[in-house]
N, C-alpha and C. Protein backbone atom coordinates (compact mmCIF):
# COMPACT_ATOMS: atom_id res chain seq x y z
N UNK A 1 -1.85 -13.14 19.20
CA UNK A 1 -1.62 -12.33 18.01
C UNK A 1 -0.78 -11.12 18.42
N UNK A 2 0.02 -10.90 17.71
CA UNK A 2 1.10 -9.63 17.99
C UNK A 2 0.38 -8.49 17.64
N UNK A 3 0.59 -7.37 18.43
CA UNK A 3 -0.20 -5.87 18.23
C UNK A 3 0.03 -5.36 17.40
N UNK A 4 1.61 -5.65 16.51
CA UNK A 4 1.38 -5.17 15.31
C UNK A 4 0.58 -5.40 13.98
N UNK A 5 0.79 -6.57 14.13
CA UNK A 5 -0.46 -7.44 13.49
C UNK A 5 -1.74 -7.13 13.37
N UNK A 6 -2.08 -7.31 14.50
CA UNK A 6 -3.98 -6.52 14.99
C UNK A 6 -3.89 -5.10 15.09
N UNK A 7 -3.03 -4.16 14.73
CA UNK A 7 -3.34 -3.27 14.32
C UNK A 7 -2.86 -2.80 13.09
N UNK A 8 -2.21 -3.68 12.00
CA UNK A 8 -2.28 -3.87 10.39
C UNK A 8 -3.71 -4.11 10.35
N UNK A 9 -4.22 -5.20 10.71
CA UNK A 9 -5.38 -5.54 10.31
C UNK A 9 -6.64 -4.30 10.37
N UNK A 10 -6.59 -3.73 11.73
CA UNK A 10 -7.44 -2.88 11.76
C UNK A 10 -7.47 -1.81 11.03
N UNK A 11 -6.25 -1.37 10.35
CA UNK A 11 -6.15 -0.22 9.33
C UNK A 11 -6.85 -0.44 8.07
N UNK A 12 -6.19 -2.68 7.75
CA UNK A 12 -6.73 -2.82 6.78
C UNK A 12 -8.31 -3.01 6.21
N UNK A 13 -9.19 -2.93 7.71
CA UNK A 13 -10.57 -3.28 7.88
C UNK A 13 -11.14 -1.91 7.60
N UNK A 14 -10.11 -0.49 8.28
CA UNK A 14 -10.74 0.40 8.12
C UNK A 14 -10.82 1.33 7.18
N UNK A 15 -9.33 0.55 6.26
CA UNK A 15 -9.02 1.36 4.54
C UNK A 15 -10.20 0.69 3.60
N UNK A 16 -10.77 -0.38 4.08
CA UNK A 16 -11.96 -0.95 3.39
C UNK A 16 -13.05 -0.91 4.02
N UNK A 17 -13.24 -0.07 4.81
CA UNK A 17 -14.97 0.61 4.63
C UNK A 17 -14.94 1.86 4.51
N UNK A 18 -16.76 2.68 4.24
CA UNK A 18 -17.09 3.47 4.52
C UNK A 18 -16.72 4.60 5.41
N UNK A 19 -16.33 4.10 6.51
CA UNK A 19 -16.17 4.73 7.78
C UNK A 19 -15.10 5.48 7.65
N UNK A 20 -13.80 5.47 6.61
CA UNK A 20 -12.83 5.82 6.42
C UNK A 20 -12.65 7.24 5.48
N UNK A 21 -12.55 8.41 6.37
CA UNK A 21 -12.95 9.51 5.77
C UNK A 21 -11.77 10.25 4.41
N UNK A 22 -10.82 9.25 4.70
CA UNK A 22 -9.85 9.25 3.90
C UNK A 22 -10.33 8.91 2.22
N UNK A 23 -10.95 8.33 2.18
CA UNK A 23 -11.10 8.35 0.48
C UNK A 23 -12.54 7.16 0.27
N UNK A 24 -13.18 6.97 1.78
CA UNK A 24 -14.29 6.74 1.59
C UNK A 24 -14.52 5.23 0.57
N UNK A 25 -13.22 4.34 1.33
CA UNK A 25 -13.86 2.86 1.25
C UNK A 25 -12.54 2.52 -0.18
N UNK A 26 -11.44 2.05 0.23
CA UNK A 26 -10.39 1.46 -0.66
C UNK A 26 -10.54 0.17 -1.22
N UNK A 27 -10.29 0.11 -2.35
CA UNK A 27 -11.19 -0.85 -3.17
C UNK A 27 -10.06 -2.00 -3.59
N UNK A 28 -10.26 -3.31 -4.17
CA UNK A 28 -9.46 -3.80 -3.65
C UNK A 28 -8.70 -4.02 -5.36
N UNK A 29 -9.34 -3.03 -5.98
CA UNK A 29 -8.79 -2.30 -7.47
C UNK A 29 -7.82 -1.96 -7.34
N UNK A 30 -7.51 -0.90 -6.23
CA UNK A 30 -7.04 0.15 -5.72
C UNK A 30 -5.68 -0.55 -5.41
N UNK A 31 -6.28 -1.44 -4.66
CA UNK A 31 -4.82 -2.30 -3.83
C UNK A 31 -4.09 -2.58 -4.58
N UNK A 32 -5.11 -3.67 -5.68
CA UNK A 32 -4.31 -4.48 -6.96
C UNK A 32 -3.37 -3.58 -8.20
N UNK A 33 -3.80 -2.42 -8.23
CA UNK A 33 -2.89 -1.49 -8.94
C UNK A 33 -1.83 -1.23 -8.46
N UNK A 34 -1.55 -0.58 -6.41
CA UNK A 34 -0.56 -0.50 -6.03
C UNK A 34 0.43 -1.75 -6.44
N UNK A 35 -0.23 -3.03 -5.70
CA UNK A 35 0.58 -4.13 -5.58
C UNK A 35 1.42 -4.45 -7.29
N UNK A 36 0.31 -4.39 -8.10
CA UNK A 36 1.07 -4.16 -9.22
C UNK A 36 2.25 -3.46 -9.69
N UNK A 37 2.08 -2.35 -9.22
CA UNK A 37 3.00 -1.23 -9.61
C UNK A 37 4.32 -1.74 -8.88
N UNK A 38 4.39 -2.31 -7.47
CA UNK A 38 5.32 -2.61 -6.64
C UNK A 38 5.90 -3.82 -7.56
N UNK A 39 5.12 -4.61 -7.52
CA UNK A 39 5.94 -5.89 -8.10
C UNK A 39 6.43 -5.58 -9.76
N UNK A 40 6.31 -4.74 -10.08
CA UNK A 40 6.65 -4.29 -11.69
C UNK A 40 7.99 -3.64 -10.99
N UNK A 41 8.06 -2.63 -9.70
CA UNK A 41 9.49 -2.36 -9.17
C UNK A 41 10.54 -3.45 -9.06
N UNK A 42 10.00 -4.22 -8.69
CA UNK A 42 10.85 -5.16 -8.13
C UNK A 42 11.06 -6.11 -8.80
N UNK A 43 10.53 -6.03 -10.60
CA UNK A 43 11.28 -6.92 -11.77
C UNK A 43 10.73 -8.20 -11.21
N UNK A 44 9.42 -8.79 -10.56
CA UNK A 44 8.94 -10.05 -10.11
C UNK A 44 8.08 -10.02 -10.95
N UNK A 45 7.93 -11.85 -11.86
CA UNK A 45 6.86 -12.19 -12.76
C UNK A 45 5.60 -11.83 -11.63
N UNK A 46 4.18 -12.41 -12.27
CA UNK A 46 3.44 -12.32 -11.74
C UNK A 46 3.26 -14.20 -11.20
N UNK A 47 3.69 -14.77 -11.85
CA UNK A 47 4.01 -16.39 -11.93
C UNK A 47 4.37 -16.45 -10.40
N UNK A 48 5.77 -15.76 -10.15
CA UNK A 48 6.58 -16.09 -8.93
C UNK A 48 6.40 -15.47 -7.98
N UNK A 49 5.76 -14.35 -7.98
CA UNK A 49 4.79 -13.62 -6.67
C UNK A 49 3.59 -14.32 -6.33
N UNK A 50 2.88 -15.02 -6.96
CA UNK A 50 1.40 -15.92 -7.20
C UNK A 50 2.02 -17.43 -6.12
N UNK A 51 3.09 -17.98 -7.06
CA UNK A 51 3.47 -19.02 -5.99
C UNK A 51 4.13 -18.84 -4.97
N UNK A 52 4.80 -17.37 -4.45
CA UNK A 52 5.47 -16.91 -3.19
C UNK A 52 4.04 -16.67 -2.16
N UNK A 53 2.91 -16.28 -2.79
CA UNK A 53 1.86 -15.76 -2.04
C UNK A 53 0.69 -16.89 -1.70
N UNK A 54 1.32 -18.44 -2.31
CA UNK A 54 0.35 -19.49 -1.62
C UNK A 54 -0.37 -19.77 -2.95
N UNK A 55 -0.62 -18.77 -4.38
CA UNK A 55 -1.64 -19.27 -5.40
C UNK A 55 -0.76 -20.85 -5.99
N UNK A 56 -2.15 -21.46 -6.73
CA UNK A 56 -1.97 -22.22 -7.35
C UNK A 56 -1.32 -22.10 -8.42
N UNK A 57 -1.42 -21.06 -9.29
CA UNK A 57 -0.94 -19.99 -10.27
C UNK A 57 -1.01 -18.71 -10.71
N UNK A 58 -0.89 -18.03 -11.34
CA UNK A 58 -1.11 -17.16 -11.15
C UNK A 58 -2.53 -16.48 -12.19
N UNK A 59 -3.32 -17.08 -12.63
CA UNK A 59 -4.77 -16.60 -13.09
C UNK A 59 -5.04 -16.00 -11.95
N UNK A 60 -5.71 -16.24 -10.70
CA UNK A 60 -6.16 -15.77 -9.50
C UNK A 60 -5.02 -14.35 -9.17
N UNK A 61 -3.97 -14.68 -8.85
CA UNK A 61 -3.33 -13.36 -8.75
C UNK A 61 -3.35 -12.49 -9.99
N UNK A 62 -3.41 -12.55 -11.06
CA UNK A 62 -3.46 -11.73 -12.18
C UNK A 62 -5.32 -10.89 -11.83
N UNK A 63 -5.94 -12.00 -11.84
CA UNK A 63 -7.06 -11.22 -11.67
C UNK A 63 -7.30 -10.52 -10.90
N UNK A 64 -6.36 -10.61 -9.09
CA UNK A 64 -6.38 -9.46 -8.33
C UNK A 64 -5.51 -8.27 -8.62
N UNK A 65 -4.32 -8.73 -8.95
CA UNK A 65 -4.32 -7.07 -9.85
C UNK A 65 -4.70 -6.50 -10.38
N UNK A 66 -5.87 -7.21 -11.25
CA UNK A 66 -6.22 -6.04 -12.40
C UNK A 66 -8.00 -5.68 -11.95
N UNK A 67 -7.83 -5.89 -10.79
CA UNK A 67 -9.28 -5.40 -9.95
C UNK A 67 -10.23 -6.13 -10.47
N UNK A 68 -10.28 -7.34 -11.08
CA UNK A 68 -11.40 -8.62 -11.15
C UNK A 68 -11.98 -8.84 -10.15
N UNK A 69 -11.52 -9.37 -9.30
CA UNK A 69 -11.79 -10.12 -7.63
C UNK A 69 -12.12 -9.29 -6.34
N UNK A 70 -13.34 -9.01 -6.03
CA UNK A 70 -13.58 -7.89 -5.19
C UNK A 70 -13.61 -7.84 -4.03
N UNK A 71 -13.23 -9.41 -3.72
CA UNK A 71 -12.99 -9.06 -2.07
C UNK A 71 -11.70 -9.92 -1.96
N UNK A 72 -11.07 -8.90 -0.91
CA UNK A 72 -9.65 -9.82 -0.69
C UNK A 72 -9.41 -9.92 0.75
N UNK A 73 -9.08 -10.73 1.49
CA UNK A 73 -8.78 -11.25 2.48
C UNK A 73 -7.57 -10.65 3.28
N UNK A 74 -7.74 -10.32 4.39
CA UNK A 74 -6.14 -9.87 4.85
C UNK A 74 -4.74 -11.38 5.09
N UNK A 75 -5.40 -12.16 4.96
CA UNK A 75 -3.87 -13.01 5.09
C UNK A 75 -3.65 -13.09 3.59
N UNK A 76 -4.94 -13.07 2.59
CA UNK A 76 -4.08 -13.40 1.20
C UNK A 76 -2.92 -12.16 0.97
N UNK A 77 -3.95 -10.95 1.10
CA UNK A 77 -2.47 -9.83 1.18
C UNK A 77 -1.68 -10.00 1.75
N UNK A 78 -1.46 -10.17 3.31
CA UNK A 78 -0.22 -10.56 4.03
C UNK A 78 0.81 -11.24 2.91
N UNK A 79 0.24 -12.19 2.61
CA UNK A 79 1.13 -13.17 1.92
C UNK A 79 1.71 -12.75 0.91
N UNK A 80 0.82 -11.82 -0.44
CA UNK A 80 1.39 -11.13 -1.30
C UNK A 80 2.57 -9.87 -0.97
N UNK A 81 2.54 -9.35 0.02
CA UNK A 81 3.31 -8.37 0.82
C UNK A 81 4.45 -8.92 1.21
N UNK A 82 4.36 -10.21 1.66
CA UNK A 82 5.58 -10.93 2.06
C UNK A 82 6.30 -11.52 0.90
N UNK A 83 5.48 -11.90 -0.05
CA UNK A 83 6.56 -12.14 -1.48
C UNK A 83 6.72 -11.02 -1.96
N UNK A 84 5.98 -9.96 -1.77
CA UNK A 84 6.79 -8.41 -2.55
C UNK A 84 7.89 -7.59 -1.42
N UNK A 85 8.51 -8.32 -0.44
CA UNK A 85 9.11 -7.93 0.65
C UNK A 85 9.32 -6.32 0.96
N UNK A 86 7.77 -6.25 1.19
CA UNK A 86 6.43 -5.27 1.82
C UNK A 86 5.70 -5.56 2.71
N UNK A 87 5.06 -4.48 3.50
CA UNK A 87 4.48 -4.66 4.40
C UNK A 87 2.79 -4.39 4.18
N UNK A 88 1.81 -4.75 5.01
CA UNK A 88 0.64 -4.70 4.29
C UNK A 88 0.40 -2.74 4.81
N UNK A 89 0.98 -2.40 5.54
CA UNK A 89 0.71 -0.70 5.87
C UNK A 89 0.89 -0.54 5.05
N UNK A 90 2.11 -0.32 4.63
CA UNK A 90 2.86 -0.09 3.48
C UNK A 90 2.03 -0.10 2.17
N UNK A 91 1.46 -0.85 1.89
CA UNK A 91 0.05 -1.09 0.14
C UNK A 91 -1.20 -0.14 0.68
N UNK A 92 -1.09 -0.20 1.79
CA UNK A 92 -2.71 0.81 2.44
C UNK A 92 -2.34 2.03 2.05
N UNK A 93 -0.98 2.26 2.82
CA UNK A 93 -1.34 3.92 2.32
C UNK A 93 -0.85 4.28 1.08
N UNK A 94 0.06 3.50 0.80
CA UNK A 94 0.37 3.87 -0.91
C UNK A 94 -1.37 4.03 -1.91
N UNK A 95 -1.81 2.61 -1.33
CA UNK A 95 -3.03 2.58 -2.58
C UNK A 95 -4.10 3.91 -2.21
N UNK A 96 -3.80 4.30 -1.08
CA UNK A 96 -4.56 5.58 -0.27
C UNK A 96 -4.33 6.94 -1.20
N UNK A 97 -3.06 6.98 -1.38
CA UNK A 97 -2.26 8.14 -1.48
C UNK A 97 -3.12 9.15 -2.89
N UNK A 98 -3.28 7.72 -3.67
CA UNK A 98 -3.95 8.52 -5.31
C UNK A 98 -5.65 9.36 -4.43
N UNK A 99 -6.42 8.67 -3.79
CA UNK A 99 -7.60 9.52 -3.57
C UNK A 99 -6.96 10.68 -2.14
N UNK A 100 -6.08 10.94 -1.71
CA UNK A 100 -5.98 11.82 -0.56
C UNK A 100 -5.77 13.25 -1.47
N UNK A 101 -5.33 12.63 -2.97
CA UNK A 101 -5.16 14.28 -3.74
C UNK A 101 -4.58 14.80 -3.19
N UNK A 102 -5.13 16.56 -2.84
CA UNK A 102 -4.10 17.53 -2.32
C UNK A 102 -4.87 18.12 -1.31
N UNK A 103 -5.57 16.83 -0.13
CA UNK A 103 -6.12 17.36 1.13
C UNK A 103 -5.02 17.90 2.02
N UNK A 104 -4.64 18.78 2.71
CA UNK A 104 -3.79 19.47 3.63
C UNK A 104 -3.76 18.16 4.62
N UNK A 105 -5.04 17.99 5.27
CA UNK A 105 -4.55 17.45 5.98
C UNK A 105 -5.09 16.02 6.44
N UNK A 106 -5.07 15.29 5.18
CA UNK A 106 -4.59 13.87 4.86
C UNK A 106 -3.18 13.97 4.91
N UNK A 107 -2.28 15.22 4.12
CA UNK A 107 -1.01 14.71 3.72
C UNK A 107 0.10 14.98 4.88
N UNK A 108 -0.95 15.67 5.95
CA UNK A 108 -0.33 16.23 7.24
C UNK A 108 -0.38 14.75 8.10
N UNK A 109 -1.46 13.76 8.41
CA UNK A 109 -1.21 12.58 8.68
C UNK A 109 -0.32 11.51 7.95
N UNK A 110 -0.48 11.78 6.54
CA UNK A 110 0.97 10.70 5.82
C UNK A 110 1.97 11.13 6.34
N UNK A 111 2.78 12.40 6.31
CA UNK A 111 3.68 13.01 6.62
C UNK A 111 4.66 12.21 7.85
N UNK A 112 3.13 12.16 8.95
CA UNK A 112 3.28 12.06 10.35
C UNK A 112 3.88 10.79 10.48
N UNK A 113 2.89 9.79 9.65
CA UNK A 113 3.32 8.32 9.76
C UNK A 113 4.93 8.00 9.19
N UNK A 114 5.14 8.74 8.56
CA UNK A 114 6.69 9.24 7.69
C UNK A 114 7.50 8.93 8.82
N UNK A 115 7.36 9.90 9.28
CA UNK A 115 8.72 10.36 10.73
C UNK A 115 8.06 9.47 11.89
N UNK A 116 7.80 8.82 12.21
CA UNK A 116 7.35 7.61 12.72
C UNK A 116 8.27 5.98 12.46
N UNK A 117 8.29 5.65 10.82
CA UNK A 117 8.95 5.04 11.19
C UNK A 117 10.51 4.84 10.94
N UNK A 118 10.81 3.77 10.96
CA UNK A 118 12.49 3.77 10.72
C UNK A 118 12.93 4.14 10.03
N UNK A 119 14.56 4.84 9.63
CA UNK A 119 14.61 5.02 8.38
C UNK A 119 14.71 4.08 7.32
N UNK A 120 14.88 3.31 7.42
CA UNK A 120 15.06 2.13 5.88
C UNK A 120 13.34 2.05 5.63
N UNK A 121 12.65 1.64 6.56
CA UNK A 121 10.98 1.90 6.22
C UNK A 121 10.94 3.24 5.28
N UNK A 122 11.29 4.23 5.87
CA UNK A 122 10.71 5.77 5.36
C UNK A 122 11.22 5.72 4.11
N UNK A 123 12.67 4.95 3.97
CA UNK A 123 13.39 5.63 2.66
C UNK A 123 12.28 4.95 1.36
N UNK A 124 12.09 3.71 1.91
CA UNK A 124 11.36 2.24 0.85
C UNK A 124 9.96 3.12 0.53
N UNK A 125 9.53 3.39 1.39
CA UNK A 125 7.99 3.96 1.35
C UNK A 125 8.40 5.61 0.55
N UNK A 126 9.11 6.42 0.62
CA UNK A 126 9.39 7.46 -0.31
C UNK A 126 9.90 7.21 -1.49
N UNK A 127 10.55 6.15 -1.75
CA UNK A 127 11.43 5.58 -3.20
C UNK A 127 9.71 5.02 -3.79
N UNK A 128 9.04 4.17 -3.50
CA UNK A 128 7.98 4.04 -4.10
C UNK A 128 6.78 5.22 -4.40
N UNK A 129 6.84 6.08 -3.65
CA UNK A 129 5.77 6.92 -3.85
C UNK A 129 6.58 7.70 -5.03
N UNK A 130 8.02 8.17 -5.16
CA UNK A 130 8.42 8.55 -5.86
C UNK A 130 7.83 7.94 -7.03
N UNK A 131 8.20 6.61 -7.50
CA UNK A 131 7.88 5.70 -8.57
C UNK A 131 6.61 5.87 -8.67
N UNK A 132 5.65 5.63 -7.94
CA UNK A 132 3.87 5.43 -8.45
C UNK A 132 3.39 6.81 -8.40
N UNK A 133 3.75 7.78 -7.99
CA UNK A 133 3.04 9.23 -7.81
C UNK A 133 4.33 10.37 -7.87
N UNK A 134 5.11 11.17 -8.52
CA UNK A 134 6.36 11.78 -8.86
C UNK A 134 5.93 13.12 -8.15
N UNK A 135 4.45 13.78 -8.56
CA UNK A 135 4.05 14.91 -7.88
C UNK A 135 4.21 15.10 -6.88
N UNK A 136 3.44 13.85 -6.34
CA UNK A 136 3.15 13.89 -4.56
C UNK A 136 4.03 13.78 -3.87
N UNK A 137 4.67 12.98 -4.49
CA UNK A 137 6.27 12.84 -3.96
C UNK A 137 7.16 14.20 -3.49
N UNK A 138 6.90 14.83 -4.55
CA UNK A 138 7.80 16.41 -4.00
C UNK A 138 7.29 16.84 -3.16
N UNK A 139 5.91 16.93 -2.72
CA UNK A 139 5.22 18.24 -2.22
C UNK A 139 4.82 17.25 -0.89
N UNK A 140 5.32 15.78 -0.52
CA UNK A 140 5.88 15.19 0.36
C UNK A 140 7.10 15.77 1.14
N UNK A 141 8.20 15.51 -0.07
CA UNK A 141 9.71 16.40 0.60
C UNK A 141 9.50 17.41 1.16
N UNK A 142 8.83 18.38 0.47
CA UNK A 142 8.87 19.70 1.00
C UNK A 142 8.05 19.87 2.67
N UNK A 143 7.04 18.81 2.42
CA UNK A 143 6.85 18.89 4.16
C UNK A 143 7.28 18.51 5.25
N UNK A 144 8.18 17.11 4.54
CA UNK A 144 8.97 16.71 5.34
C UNK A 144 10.21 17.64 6.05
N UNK A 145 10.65 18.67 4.64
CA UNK A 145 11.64 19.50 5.00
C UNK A 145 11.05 20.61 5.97
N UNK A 146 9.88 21.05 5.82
CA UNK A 146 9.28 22.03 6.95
C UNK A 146 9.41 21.36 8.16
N UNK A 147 9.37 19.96 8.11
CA UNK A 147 9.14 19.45 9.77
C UNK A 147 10.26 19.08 10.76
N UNK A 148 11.49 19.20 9.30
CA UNK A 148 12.58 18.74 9.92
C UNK A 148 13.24 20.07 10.66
């Protein structure tokens, strides 16, 4: 297994428990709203993300968007991530982002992960937060601009 891999996974084990002082257990509501919101960016039925992601159709994926289905699997996400040509980090911390509010320093670790990675990553991951969260988004820039 590739380390990037096993350590997607472990983020995604640890955005879904308790143990995660960040917003205290990400729900897979949570996810299904991001993922929603993404694939509403990207002008994809829910039909053709459902059969890009392995469903039979898309009842089962409809119901994980709309937070029906309460436990979700990390390869089914993988798979939905890969037909929303996304990454599964990428849905963690977005779906993160609505409970981090306006902790200092939650937004001092998003920040971090920011300038970390590439730019075409950073730009994709700021163009969406723009879209799902407009607030956070600024008061993102502005730290980014302190750090630069």
């Amino acid at each position: 297994m590739q380390l990037g891999l096993y350590m997607t996974q472990l983020i995604f084990m640890f955005a879904s428990t308790n143990l995660n002082p960040m917003n205290n257990s990400l729900t897979s509501q949570q996810i299904g709203k991001t993922v929603k919101l993404i694939r509403e960016l990207r002008n994809y039925s829910q039909d053709w993300v459902a059969k890009q992601a392995g469903y039979k159709d898309k009842t089962t994926y409809s119901r994980f968007e709309s937070g029906k289905i309460k436990h979700l699997d990390f390869e089914r996400l993988q798979g939905i991530c890969n037909a929303l040509s996304c990454n599964t980090v990428q849905v963690i911390l977005l779906a993160s982002i609505d409970s981090f509010r306006y902790n200092i320093h939650n937004w001092d670790d998003f920040v971090s992960s920011l300038l970390e990675m590439s730019p075409n990553e950073r730009e994709e991951m700021l163009s969406l937060l723009k879209s799902l969260f407009p607030v956070k988004y600024e008061q993102v820039m502005r730290m980014l601009e302190v750090r630069s």
